[in-house]
C-alpha atoms as a PDB file:
ATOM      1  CA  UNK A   1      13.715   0.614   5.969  1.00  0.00           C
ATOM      2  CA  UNK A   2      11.050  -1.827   5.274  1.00  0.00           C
ATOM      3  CA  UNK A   3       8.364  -2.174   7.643  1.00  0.00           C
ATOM      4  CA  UNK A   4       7.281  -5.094  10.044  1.00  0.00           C
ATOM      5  CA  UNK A   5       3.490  -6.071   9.375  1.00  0.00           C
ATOM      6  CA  UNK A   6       2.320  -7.679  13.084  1.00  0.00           C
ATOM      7  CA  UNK A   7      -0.450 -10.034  13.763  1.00  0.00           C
ATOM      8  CA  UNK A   8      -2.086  -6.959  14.720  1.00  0.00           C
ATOM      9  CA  UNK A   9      -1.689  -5.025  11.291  1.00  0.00           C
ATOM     10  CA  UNK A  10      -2.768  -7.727   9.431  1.00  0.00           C
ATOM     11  CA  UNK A  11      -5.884  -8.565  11.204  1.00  0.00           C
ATOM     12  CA  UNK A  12      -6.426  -4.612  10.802  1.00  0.00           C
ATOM     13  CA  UNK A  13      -5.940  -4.953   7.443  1.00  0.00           C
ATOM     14  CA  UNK A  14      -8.770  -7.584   7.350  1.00  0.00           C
ATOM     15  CA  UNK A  15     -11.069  -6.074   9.546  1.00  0.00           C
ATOM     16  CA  UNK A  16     -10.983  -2.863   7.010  1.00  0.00           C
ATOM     17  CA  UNK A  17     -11.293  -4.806   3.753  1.00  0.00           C
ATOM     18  CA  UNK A  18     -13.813  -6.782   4.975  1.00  0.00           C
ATOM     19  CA  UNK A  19     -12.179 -10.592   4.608  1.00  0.00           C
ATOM     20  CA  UNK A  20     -10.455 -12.964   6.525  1.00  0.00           C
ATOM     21  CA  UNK A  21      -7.133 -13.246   5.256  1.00  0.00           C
ATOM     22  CA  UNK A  22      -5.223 -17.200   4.342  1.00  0.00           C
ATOM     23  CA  UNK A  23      -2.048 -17.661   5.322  1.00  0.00           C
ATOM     24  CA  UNK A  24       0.398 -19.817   3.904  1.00  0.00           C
ATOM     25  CA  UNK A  25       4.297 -19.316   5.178  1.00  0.00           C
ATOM     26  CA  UNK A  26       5.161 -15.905   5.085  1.00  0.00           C
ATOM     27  CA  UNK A  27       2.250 -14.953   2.693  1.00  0.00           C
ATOM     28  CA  UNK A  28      -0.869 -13.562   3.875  1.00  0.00           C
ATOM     29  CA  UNK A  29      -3.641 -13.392   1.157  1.00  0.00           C
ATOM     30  CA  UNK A  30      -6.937 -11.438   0.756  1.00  0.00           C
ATOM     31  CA  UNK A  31      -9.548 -12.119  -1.590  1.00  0.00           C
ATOM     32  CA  UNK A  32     -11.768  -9.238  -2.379  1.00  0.00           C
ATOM     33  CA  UNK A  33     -14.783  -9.142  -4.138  1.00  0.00           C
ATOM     34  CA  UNK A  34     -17.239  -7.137  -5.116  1.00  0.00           C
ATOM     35  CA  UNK A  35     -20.534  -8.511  -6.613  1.00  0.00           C
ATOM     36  CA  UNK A  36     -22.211  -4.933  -7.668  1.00  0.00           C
ATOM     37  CA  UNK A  37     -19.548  -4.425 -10.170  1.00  0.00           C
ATOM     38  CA  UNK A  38     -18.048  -7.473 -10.855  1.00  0.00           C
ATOM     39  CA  UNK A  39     -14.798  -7.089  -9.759  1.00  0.00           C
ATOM     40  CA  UNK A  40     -12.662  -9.606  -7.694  1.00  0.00           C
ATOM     41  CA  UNK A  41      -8.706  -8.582  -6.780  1.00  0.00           C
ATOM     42  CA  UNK A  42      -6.435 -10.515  -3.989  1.00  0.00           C
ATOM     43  CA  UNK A  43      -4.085  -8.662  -2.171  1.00  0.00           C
ATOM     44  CA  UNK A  44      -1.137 -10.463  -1.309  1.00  0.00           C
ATOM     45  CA  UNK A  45       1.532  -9.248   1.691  1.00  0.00           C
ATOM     46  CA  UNK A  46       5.212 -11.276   2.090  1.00  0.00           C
ATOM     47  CA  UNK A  47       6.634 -10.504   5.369  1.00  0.00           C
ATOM     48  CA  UNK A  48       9.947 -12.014   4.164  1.00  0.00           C
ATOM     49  CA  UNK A  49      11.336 -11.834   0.870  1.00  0.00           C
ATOM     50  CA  UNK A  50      14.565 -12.537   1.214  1.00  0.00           C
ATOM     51  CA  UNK A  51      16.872  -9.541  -0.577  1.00  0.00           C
ATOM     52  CA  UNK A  52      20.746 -10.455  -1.539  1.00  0.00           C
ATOM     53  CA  UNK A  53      23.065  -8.765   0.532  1.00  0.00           C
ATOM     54  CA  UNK A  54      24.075  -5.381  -0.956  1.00  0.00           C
ATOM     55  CA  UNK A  55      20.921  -4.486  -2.221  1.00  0.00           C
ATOM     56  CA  UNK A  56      19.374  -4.328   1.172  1.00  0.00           C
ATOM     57  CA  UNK A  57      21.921  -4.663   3.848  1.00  0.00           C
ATOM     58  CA  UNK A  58      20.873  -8.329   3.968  1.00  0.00           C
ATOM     59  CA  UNK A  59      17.805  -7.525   5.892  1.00  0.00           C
ATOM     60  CA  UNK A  60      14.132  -9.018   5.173  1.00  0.00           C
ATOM     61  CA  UNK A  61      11.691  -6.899   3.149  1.00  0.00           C
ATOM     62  CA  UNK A  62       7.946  -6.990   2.250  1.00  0.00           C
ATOM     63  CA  UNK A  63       6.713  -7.260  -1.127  1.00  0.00           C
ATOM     64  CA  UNK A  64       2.298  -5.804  -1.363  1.00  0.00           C
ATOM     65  CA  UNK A  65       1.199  -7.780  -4.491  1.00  0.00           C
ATOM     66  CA  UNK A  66      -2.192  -6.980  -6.339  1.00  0.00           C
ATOM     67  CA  UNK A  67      -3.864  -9.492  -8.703  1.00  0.00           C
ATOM     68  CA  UNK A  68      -6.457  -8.398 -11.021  1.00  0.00           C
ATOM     69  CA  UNK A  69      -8.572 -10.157 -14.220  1.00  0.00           C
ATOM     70  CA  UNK A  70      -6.289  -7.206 -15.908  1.00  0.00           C
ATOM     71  CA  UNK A  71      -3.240  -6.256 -14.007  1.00  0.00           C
ATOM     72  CA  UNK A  72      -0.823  -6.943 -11.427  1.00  0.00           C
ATOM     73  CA  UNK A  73       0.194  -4.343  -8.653  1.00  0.00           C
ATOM     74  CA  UNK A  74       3.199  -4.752  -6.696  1.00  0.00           C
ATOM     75  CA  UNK A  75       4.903  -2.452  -4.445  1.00  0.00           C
ATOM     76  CA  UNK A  76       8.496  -3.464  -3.407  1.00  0.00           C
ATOM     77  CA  UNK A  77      10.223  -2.502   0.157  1.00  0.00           C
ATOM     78  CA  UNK A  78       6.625  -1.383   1.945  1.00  0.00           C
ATOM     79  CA  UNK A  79       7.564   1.802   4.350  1.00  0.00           C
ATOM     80  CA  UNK A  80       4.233   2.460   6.140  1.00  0.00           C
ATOM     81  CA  UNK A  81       0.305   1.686   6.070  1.00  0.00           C
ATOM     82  CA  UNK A  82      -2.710   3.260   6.881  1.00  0.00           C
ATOM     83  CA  UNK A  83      -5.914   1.404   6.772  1.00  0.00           C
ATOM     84  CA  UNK A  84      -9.429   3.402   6.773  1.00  0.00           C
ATOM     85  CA  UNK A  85     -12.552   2.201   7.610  1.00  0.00           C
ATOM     86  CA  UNK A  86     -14.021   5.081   6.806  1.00  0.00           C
ATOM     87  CA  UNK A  87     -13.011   4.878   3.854  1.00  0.00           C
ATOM     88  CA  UNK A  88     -12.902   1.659   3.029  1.00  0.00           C
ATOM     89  CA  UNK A  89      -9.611   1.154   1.930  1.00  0.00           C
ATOM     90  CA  UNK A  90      -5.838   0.739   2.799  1.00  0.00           C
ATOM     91  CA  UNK A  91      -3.263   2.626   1.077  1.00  0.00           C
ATOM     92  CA  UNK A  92       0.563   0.634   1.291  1.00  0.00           C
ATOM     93  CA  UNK A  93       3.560   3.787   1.557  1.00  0.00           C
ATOM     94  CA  UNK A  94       6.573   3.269  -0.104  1.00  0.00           C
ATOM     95  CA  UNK A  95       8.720   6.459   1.348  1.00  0.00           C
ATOM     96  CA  UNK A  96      12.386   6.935   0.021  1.00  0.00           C
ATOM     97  CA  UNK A  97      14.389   9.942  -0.555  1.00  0.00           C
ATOM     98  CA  UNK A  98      12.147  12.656  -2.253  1.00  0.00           C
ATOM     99  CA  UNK A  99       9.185  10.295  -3.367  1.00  0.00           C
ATOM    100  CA  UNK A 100       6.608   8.515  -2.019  1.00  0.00           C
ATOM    101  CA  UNK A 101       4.954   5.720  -4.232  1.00  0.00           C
ATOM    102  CA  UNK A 102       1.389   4.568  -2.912  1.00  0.00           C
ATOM    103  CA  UNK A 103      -0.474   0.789  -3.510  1.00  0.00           C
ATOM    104  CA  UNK A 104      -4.277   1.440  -2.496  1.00  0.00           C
ATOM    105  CA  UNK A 105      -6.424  -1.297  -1.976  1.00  0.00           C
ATOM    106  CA  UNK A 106     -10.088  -1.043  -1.777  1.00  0.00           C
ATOM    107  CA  UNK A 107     -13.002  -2.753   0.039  1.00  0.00           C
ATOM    108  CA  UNK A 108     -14.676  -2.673  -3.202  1.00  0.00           C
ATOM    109  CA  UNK A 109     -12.028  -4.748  -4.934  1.00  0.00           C
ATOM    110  CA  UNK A 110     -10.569  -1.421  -6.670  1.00  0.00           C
ATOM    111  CA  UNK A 111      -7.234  -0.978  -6.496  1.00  0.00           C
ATOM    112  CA  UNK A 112      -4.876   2.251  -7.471  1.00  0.00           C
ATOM    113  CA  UNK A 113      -1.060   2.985  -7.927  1.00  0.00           C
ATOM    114  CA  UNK A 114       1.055   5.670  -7.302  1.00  0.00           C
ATOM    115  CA  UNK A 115       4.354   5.773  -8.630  1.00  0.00           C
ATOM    116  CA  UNK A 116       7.275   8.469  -7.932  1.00  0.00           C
ATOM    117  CA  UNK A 117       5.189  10.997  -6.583  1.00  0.00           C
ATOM    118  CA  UNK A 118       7.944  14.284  -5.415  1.00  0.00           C
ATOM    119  CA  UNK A 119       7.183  14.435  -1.897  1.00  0.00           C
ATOM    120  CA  UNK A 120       7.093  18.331  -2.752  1.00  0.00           C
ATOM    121  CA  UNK A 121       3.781  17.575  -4.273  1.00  0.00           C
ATOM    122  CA  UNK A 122       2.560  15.957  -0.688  1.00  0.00           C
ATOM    123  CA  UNK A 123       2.417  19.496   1.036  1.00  0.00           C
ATOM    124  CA  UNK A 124       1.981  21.813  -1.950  1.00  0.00           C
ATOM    125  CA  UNK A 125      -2.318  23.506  -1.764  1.00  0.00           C
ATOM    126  CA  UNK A 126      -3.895  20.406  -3.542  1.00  0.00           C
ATOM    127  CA  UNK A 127      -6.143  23.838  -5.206  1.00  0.00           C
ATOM    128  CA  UNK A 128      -2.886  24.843  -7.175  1.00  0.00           C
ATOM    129  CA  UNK A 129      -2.012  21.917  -8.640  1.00  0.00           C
ATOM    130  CA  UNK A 130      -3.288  19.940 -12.111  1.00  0.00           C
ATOM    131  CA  UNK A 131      -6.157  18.257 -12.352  1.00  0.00           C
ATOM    132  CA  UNK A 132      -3.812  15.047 -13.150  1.00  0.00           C
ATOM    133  CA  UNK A 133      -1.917  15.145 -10.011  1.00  0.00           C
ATOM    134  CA  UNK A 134      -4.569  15.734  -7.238  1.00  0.00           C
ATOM    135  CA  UNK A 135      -5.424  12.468  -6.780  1.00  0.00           C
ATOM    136  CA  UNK A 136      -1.624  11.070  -6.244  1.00  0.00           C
ATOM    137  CA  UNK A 137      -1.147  14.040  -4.321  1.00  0.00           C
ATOM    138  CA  UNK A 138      -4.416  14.151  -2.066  1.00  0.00           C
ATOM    139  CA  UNK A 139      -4.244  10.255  -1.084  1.00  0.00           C
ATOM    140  CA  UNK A 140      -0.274   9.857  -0.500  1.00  0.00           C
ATOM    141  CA  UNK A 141      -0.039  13.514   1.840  1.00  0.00           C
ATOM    142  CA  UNK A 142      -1.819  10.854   4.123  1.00  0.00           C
ATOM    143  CA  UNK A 143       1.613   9.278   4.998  1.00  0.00           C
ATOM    144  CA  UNK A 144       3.207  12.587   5.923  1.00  0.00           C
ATOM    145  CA  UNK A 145       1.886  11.928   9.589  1.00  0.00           C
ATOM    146  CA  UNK A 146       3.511   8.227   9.078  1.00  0.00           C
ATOM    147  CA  UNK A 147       6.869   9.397   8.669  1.00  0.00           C
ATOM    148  CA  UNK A 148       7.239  12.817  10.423  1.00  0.00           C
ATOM    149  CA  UNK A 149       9.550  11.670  12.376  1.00  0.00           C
ATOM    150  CA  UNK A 150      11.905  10.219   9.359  1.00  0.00           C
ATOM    151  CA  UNK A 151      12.527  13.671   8.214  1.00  0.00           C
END
């Protein structure tokens, strides 16, 4: 089920990133930049997109959009959040069946993807795994303690 971003969430999404976020209808917008490197990204979050009936059981879901000079980012059907920061970042969950996709966004205007990661992979010794998939693996096992009680 999609989650409900609050007042609250959002302005603790803009106290870790650092900006103030605009608002227009159900879109909240962050613009992040970051003058060392040259990098600017916005981070959008729809509370409401509306999903036909079928697809969704009809009910509201989120849609986590990242723009870049390069890319877009978008994570569809937002589970869970956790915002650092520590850190300096906020990492968007995604949490269906066996996989967990992550959409991380960073103060620094860097931003990461995670796509299909086995949830296996979450709780396996991050010392026993590849090279390749520590990173997935180390910064989505953060939204085990989101969802412990999904399981």
């Amino acid at each position: 089920m999609a989650y409900s971003f609050t007042e609250a969430d959002l302005q603790r999404i803009a106290s870790v990133l650092g900006v103030e976020p605009k608002r227009e209808g159900s879109t909240v917008r962050f613009s992040l930049q970051h003058e060392e490197t040259g990098r600017s990204i916005a981070l959008e979050i729809r509370t409401d997109v509306d999903v036909p009936p079928g697809i969704s059981a009809g009910e509201p879901a989120n849609l986590i959009s990242v723009y870049a000079a390069s890319s877009f980012l978008q994570l569809q059907g937002c589970t869970g959040y956790i915002a650092s920061s520590e850190l300096g970042e906020v990492i968007f969950f995604c949490k269906r069946d066996d996989v967990t996709n992550g959409l991380v966004v960073e103060r620094e205007a860097g931003s990461s993807l995670y796509a299909n990661v086995d949830n296996r992979l979450l709780e396996t010794d991050f010392t026993q795994l590849p090279p390749e998939l520590i990173m997935s693996s180390v910064a989505l096992s953060l939204s085990d303690s989101l969802f412990d009680d999904l399981g």
